[in-house]
PDB file of N, CA and C in Angstrom:
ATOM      1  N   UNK A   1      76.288  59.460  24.066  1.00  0.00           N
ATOM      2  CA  UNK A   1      76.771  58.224  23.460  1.00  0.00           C
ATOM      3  C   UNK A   1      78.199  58.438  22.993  1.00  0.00           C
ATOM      4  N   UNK A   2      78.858  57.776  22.968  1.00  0.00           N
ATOM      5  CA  UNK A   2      80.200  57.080  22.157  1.00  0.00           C
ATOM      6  C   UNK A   2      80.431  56.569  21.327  1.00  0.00           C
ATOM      7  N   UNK A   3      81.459  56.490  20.751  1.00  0.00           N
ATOM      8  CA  UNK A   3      81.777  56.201  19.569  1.00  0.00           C
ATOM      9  C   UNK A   3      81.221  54.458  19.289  1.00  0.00           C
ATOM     10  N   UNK A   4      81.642  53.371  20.284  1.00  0.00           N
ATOM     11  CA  UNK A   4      81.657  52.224  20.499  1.00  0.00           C
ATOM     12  C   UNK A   4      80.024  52.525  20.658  1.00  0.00           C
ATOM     13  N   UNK A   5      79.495  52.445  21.609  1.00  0.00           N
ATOM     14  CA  UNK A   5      78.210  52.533  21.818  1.00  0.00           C
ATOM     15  C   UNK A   5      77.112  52.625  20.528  1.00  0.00           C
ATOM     16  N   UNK A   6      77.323  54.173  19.619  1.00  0.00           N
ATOM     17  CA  UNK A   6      77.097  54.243  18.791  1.00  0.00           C
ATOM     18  C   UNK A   6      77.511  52.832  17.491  1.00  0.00           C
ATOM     19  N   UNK A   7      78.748  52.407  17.044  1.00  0.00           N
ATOM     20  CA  UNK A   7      78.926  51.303  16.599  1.00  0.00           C
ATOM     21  C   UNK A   7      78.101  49.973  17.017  1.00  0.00           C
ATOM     22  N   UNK A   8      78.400  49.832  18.132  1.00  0.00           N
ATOM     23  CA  UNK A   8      77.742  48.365  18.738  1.00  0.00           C
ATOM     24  C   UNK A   8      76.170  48.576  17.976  1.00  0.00           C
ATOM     25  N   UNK A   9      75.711  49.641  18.188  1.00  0.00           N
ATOM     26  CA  UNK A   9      74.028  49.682  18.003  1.00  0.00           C
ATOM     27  C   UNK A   9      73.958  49.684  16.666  1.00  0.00           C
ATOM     28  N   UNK A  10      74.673  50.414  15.865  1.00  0.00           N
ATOM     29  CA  UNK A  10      74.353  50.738  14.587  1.00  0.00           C
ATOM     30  C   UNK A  10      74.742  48.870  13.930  1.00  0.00           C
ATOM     31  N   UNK A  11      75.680  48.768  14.489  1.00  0.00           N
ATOM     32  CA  UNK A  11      76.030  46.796  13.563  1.00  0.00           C
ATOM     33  C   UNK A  11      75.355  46.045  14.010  1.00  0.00           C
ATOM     34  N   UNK A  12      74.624  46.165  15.137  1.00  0.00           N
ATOM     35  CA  UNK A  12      73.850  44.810  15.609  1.00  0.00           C
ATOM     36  C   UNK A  12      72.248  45.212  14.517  1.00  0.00           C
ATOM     37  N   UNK A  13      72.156  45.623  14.270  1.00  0.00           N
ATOM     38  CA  UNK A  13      71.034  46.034  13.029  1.00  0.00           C
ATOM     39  C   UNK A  13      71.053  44.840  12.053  1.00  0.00           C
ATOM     40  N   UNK A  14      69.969  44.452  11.394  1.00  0.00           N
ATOM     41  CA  UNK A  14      70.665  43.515   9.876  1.00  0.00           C
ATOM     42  C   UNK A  14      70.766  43.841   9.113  1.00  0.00           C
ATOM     43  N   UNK A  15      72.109  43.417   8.416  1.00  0.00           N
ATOM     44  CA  UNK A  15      72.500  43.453   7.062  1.00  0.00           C
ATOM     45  C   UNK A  15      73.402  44.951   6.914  1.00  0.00           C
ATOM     46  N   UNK A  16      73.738  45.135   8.282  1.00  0.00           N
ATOM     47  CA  UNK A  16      74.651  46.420   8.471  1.00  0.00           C
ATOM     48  C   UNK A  16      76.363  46.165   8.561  1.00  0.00           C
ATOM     49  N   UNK A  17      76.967  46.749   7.174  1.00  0.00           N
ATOM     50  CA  UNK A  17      78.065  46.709   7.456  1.00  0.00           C
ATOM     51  C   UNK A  17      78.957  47.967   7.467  1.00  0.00           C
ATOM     52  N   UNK A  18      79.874  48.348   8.356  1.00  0.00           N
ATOM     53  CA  UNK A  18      81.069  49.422   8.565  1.00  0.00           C
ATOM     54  C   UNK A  18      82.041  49.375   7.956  1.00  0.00           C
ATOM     55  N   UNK A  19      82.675  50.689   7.285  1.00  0.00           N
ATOM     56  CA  UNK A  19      83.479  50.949   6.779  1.00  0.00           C
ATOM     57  C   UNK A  19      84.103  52.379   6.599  1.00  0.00           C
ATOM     58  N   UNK A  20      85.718  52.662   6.525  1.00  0.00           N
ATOM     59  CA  UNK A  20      86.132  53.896   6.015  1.00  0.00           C
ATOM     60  C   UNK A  20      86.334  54.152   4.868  1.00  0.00           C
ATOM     61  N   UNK A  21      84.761  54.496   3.934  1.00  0.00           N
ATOM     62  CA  UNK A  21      85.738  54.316   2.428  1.00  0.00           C
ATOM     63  C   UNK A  21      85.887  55.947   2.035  1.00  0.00           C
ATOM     64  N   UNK A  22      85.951  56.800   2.793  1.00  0.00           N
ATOM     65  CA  UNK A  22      86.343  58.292   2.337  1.00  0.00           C
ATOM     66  C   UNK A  22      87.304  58.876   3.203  1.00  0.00           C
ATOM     67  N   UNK A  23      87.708  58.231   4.611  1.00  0.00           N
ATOM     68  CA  UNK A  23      88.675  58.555   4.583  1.00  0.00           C
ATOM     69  C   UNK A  23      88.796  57.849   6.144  1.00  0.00           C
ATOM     70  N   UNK A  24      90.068  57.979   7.074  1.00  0.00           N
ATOM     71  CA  UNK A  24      90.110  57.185   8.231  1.00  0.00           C
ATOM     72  C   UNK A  24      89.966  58.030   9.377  1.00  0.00           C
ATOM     73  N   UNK A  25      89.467  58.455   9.290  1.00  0.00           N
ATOM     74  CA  UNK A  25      88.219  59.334  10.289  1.00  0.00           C
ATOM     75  C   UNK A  25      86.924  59.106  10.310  1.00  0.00           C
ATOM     76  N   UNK A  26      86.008  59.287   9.427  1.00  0.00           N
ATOM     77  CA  UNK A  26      84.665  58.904   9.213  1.00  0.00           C
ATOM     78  C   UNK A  26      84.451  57.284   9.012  1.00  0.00           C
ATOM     79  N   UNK A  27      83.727  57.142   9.807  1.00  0.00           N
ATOM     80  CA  UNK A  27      83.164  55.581  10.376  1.00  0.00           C
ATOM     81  C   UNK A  27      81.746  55.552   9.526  1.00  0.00           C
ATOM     82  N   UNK A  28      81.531  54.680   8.129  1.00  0.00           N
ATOM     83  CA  UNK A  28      80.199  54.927   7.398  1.00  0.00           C
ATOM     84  C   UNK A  28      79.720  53.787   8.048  1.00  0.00           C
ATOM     85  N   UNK A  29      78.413  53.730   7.751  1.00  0.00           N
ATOM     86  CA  UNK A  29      77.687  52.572   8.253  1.00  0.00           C
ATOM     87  C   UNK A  29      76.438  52.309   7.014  1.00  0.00           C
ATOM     88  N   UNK A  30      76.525  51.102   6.545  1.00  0.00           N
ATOM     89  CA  UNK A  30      75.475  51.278   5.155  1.00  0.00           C
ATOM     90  C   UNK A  30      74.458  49.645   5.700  1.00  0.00           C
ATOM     91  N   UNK A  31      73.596  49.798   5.486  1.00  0.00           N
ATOM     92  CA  UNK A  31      72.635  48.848   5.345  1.00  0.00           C
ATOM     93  C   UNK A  31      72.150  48.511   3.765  1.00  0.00           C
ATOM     94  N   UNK A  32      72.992  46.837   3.081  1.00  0.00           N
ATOM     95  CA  UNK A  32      73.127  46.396   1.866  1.00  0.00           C
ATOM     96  C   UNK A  32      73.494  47.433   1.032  1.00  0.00           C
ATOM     97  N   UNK A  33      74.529  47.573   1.431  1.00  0.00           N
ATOM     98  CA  UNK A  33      75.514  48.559   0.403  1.00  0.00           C
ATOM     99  C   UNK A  33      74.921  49.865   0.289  1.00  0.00           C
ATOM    100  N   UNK A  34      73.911  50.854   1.245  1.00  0.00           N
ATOM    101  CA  UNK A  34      73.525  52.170   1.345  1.00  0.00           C
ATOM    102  C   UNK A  34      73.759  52.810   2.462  1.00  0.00           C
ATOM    103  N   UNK A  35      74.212  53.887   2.540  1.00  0.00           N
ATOM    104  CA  UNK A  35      74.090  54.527   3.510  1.00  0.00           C
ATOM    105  C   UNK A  35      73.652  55.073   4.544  1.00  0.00           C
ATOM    106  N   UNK A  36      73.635  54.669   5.877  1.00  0.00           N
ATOM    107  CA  UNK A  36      72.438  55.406   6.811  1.00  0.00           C
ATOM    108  C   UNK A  36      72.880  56.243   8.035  1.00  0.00           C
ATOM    109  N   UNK A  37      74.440  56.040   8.337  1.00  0.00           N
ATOM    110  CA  UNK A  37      75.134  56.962   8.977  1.00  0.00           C
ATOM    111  C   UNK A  37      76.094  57.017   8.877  1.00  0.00           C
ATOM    112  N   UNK A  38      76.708  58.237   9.058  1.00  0.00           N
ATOM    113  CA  UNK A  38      78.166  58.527   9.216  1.00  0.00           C
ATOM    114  C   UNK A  38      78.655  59.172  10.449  1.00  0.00           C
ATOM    115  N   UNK A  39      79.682  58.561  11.053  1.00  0.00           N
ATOM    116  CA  UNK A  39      80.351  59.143  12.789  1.00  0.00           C
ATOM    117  C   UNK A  39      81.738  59.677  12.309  1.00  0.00           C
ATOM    118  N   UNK A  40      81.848  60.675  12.280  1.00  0.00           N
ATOM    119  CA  UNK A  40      83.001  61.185  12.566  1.00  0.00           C
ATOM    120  C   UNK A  40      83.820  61.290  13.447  1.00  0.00           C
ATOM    121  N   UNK A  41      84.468  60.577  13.710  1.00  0.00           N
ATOM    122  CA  UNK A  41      85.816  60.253  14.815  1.00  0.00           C
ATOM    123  C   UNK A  41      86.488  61.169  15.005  1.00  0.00           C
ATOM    124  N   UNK A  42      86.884  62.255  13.968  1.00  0.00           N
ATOM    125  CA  UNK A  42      87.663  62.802  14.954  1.00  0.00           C
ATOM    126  C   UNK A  42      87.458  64.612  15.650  1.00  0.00           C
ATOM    127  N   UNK A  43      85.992  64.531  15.369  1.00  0.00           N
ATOM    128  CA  UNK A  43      85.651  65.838  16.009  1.00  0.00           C
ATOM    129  C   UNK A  43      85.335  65.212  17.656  1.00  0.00           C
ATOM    130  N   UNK A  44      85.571  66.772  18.231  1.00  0.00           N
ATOM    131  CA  UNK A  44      85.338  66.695  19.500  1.00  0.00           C
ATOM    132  C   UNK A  44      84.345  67.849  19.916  1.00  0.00           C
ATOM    133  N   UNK A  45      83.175  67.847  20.541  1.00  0.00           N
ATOM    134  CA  UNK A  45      82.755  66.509  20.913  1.00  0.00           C
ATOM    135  C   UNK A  45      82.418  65.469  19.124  1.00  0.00           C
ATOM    136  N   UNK A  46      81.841  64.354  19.291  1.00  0.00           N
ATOM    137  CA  UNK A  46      81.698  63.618  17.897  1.00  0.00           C
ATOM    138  C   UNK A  46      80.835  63.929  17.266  1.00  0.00           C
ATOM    139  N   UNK A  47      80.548  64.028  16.181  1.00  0.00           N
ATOM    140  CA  UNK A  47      79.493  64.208  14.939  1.00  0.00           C
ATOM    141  C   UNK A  47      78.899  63.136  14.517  1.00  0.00           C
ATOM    142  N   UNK A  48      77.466  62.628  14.414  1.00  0.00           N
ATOM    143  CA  UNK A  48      76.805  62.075  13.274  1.00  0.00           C
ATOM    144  C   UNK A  48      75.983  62.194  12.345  1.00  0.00           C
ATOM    145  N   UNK A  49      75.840  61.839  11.355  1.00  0.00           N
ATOM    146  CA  UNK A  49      74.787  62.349  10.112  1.00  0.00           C
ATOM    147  C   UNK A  49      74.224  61.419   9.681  1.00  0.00           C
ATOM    148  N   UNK A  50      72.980  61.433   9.994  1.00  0.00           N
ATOM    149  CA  UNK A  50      71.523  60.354   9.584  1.00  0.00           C
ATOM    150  C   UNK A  50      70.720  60.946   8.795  1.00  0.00           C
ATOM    151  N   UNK A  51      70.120  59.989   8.319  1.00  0.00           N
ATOM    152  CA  UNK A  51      69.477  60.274   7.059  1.00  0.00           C
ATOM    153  C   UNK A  51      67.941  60.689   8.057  1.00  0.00           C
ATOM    154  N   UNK A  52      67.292  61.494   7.417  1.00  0.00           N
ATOM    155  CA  UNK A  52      65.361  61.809   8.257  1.00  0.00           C
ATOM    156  C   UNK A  52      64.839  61.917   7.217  1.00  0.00           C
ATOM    157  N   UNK A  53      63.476  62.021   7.795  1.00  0.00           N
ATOM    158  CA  UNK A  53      62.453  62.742   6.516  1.00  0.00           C
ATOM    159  C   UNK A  53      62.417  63.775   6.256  1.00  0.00           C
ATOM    160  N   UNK A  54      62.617  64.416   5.310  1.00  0.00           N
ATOM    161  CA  UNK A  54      62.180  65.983   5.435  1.00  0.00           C
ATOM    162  C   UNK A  54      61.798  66.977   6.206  1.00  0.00           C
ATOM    163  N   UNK A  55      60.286  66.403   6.470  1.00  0.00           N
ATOM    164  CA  UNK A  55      59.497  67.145   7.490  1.00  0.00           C
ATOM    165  C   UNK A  55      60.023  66.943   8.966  1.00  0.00           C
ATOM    166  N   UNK A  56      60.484  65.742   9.346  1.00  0.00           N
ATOM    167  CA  UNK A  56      61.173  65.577  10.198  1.00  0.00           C
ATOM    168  C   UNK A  56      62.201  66.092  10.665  1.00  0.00           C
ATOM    169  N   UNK A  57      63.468  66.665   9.845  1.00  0.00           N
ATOM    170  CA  UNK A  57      64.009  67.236  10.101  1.00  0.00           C
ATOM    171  C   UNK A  57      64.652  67.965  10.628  1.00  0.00           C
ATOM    172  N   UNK A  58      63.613  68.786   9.486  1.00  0.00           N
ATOM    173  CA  UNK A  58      62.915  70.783  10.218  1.00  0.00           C
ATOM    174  C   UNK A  58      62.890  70.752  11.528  1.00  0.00           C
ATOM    175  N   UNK A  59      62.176  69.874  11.703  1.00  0.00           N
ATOM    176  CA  UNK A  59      61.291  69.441  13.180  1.00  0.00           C
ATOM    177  C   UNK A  59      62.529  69.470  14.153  1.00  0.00           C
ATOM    178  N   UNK A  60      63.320  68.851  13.976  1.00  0.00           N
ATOM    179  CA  UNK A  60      64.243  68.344  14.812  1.00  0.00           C
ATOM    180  C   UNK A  60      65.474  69.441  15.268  1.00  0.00           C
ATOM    181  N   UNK A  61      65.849  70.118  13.772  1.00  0.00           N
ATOM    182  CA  UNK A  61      66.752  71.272  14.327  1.00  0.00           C
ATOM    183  C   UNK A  61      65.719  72.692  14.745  1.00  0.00           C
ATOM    184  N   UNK A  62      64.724  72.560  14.726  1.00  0.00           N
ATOM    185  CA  UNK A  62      64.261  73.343  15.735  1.00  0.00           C
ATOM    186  C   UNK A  62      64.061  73.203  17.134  1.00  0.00           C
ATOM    187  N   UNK A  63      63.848  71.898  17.321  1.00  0.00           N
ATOM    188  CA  UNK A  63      63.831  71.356  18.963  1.00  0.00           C
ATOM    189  C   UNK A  63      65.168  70.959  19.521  1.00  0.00           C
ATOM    190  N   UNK A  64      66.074  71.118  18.827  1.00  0.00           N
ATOM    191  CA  UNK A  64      67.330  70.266  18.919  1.00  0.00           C
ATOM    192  C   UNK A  64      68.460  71.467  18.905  1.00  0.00           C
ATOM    193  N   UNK A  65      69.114  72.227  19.772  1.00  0.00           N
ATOM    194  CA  UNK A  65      70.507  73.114  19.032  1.00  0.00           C
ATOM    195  C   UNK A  65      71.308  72.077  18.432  1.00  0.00           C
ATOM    196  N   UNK A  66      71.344  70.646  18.992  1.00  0.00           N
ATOM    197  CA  UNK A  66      72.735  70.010  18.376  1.00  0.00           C
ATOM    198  C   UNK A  66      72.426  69.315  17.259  1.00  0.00           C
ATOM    199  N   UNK A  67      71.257  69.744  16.591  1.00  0.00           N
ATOM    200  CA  UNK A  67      71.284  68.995  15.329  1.00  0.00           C
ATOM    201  C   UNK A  67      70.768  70.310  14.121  1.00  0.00           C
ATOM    202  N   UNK A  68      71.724  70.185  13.439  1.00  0.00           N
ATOM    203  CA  UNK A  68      72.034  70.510  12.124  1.00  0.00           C
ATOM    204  C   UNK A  68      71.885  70.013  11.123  1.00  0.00           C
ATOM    205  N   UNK A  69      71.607  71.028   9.722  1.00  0.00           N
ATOM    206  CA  UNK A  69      71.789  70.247   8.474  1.00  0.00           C
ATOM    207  C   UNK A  69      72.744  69.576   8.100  1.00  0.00           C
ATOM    208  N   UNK A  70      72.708  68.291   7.813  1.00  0.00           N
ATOM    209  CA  UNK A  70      73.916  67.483   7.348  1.00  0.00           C
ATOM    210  C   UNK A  70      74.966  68.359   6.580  1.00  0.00           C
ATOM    211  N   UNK A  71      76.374  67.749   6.825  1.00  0.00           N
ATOM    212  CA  UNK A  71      77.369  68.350   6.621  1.00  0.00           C
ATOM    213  C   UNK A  71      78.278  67.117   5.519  1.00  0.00           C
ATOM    214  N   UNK A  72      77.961  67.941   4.759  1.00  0.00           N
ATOM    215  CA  UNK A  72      78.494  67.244   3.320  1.00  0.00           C
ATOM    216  C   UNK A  72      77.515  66.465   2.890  1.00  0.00           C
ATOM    217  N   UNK A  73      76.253  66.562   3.003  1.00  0.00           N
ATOM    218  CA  UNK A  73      75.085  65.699   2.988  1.00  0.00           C
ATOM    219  C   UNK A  73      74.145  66.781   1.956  1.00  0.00           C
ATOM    220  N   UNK A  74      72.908  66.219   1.551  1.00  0.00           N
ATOM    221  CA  UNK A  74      71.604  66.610   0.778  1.00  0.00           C
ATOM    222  C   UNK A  74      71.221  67.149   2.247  1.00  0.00           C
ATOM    223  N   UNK A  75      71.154  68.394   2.295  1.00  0.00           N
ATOM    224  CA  UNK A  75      70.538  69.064   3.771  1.00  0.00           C
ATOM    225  C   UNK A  75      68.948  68.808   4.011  1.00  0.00           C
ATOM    226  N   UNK A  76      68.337  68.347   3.022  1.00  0.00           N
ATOM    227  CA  UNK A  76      66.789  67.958   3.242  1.00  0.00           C
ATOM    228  C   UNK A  76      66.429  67.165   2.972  1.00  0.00           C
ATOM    229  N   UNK A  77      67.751  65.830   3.477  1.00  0.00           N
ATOM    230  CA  UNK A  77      67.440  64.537   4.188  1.00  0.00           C
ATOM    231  C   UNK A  77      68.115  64.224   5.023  1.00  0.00           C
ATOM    232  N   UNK A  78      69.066  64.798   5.538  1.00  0.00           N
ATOM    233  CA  UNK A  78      70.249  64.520   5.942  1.00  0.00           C
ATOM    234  C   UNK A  78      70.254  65.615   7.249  1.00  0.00           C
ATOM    235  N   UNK A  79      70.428  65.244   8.589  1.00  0.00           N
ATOM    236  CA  UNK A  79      70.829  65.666   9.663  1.00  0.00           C
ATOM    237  C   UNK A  79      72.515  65.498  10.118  1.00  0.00           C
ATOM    238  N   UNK A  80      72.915  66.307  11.059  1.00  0.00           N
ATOM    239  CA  UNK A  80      74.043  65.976  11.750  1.00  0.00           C
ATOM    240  C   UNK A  80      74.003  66.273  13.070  1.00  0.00           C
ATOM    241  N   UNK A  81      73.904  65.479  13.768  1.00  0.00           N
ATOM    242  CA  UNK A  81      73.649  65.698  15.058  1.00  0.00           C
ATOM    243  C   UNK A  81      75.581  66.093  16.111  1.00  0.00           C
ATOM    244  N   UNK A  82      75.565  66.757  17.005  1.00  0.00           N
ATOM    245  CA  UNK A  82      76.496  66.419  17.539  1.00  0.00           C
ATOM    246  C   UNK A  82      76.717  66.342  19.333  1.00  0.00           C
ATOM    247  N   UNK A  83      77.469  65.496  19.273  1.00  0.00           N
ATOM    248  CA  UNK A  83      76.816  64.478  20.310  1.00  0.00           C
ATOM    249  C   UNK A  83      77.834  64.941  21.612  1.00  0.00           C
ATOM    250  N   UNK A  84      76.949  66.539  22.349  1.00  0.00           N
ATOM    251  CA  UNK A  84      77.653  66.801  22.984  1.00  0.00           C
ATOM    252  C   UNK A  84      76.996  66.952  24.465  1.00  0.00           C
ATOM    253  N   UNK A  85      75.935  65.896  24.669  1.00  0.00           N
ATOM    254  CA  UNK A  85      75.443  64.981  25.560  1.00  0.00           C
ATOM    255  C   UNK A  85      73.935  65.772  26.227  1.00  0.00           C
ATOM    256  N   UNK A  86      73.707  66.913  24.750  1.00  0.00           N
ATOM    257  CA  UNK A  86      72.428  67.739  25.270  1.00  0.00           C
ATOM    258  C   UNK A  86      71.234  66.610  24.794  1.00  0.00           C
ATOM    259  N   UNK A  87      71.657  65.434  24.279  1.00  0.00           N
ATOM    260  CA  UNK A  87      70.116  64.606  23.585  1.00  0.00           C
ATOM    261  C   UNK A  87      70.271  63.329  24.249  1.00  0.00           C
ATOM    262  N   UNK A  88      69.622  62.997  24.764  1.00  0.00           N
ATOM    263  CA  UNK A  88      69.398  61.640  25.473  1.00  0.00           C
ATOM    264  C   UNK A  88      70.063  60.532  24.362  1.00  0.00           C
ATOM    265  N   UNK A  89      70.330  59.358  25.369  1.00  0.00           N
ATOM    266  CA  UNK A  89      70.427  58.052  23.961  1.00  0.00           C
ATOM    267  C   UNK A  89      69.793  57.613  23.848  1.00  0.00           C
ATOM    268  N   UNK A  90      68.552  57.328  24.212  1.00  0.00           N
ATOM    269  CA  UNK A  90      67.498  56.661  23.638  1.00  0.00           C
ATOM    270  C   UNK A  90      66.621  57.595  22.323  1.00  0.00           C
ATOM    271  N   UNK A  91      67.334  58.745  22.577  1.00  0.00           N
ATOM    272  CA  UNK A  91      66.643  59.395  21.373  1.00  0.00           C
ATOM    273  C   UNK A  91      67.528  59.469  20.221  1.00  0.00           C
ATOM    274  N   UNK A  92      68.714  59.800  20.438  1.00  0.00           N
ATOM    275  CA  UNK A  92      69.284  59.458  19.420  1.00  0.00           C
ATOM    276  C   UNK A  92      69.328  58.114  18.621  1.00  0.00           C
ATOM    277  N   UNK A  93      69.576  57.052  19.335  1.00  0.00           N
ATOM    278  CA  UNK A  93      68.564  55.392  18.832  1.00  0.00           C
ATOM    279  C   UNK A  93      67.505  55.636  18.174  1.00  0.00           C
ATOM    280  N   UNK A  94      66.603  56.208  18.624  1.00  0.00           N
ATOM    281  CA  UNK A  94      65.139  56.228  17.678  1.00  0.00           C
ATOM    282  C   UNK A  94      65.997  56.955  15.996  1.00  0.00           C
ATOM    283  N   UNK A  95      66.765  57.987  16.130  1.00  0.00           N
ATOM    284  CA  UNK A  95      67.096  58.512  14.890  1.00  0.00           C
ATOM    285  C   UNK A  95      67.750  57.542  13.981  1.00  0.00           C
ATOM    286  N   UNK A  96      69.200  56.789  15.078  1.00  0.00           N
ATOM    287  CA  UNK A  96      69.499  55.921  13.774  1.00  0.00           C
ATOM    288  C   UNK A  96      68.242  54.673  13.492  1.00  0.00           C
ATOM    289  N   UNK A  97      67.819  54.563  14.209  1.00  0.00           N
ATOM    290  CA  UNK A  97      66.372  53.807  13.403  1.00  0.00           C
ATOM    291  C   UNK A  97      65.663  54.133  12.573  1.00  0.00           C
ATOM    292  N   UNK A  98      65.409  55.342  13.186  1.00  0.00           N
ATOM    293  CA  UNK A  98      64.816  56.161  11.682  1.00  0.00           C
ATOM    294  C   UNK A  98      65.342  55.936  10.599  1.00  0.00           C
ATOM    295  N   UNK A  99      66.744  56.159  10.751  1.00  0.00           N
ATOM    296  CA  UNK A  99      67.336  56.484   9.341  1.00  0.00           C
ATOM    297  C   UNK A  99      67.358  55.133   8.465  1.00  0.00           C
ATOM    298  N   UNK A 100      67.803  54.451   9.474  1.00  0.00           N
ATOM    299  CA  UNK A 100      67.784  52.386   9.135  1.00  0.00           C
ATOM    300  C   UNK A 100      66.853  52.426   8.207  1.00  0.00           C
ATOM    301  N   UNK A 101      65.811  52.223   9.248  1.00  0.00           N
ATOM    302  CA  UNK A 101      64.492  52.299   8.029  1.00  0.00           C
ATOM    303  C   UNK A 101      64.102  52.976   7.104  1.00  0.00           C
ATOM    304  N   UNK A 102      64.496  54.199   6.858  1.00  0.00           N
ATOM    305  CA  UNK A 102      64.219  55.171   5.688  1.00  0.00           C
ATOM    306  C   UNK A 102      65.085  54.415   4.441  1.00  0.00           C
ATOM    307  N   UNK A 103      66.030  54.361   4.939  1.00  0.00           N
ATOM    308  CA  UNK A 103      67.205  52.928   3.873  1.00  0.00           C
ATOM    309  C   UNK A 103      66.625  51.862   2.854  1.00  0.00           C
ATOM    310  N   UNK A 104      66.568  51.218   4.305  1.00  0.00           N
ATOM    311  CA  UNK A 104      65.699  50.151   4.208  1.00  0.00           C
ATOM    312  C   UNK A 104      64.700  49.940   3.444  1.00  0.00           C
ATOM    313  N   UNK A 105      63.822  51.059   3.060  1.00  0.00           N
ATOM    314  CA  UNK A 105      62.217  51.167   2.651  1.00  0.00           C
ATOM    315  C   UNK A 105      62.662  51.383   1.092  1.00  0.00           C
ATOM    316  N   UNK A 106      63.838  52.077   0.551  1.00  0.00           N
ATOM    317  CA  UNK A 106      64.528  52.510  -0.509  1.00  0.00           C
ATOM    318  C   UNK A 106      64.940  51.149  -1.037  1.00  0.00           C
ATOM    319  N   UNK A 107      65.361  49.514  -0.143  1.00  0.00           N
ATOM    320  CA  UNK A 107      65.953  48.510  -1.134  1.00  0.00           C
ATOM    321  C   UNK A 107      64.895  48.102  -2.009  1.00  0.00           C
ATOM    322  N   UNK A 108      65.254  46.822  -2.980  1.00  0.00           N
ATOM    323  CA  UNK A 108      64.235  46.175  -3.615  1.00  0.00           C
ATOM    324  C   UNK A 108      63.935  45.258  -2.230  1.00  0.00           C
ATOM    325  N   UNK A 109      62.315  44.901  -2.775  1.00  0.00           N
ATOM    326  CA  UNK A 109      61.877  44.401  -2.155  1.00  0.00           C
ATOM    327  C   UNK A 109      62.171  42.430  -1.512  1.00  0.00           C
ATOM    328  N   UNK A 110      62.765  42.470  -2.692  1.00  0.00           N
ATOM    329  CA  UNK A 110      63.565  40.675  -1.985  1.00  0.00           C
ATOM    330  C   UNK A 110      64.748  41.112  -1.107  1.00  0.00           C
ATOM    331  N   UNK A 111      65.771  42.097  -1.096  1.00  0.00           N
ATOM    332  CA  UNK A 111      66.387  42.834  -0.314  1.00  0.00           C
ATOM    333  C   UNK A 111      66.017  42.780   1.096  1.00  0.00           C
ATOM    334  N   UNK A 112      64.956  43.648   1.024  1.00  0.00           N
ATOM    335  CA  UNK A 112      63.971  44.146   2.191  1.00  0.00           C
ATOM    336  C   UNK A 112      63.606  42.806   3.298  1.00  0.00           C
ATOM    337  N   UNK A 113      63.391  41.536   2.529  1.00  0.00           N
ATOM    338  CA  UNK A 113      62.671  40.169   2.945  1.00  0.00           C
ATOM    339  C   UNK A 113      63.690  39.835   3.426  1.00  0.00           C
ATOM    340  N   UNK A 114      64.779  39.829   3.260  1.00  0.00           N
ATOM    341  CA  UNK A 114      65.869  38.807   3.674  1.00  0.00           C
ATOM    342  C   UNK A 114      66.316  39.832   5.146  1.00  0.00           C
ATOM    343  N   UNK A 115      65.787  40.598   5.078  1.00  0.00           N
ATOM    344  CA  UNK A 115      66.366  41.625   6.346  1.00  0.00           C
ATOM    345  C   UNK A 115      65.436  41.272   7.642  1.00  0.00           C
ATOM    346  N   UNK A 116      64.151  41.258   7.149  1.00  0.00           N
ATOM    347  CA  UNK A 116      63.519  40.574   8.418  1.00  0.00           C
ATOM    348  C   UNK A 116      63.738  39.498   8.797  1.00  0.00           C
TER     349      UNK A 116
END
C-alpha cells in the first residue's frame, strides 16, 4: 500500500478526520478526536502505527517481521507496521479496522450511535 491508498481507506471510515498536529511528516488519523493511526511520510519504505489488542499484537509481530512495537507509542497497544510490501493489503485493512474499532468501542456511547 501507499501513502494515498492508505489515506483514501483510512478517511472514507466515519467520523475520520486527518491531520499533522506533531509535525509535517506524520499523517495522524483520529476517529472523533482519537487516535487510530499514524503514517509516517517520510520513511522509506513507509511506516504505520495502529492501535491492536494486546494479545493481538504479540500475535502479530511474531507472524509478521514487518511489524513492530509501536514507535513512540504504549508498545502493548500499539503496533508499527512497515510497509515494505511483505503483508498483503487486504491484511493490512483488516488492521486499520481493527484499530478503528478498538477507538471506536473507547467513545461514549451517543458518539458511537452517530457513527453507524
Amino acid at each position: 500500500m501507499n501513502s494515498e491508498s492508505i489515506r483514501d481507506y483510512c478517511i472514507a471510515k466515519p467520523g475520520v478526520t486527518e491531520s499533522f498536529p506533531f509535525d509535517e511528516v506524520t499523517l495522524v488519523f483520529k476517529v472523533s478526536g482519537k487516535i487510530f493511526a499514524l503514517l509516517s511520510l517520510d520513511n522509506q519504505p513507509l511506516t504505520l502505527a495502529l492501535k491492536c489488542d494486546p494479545e493481538r499484537a504479540l500475535q502479530l509481530r511474531d507472524m509478521f517481521p514487518a511489524v513492530r512495537p509501536g514507535y513512540h507509542m504504549n508498545k502493548m497497544h500499539w503496533n508499527t507496521i512497515t510497509l515494505d510490501g511483505t503483508v498483503r493489503t487486504n491484511q493490512i485493512q483488516e488492521w486499520i479496522d481493527h484499530s478503528y474499532e478498538l477507538v471506536k468501542k473507547g467513545l461514549p456511547k451517543a458518539v458511537r450511535e452517530q457513527l453507524n
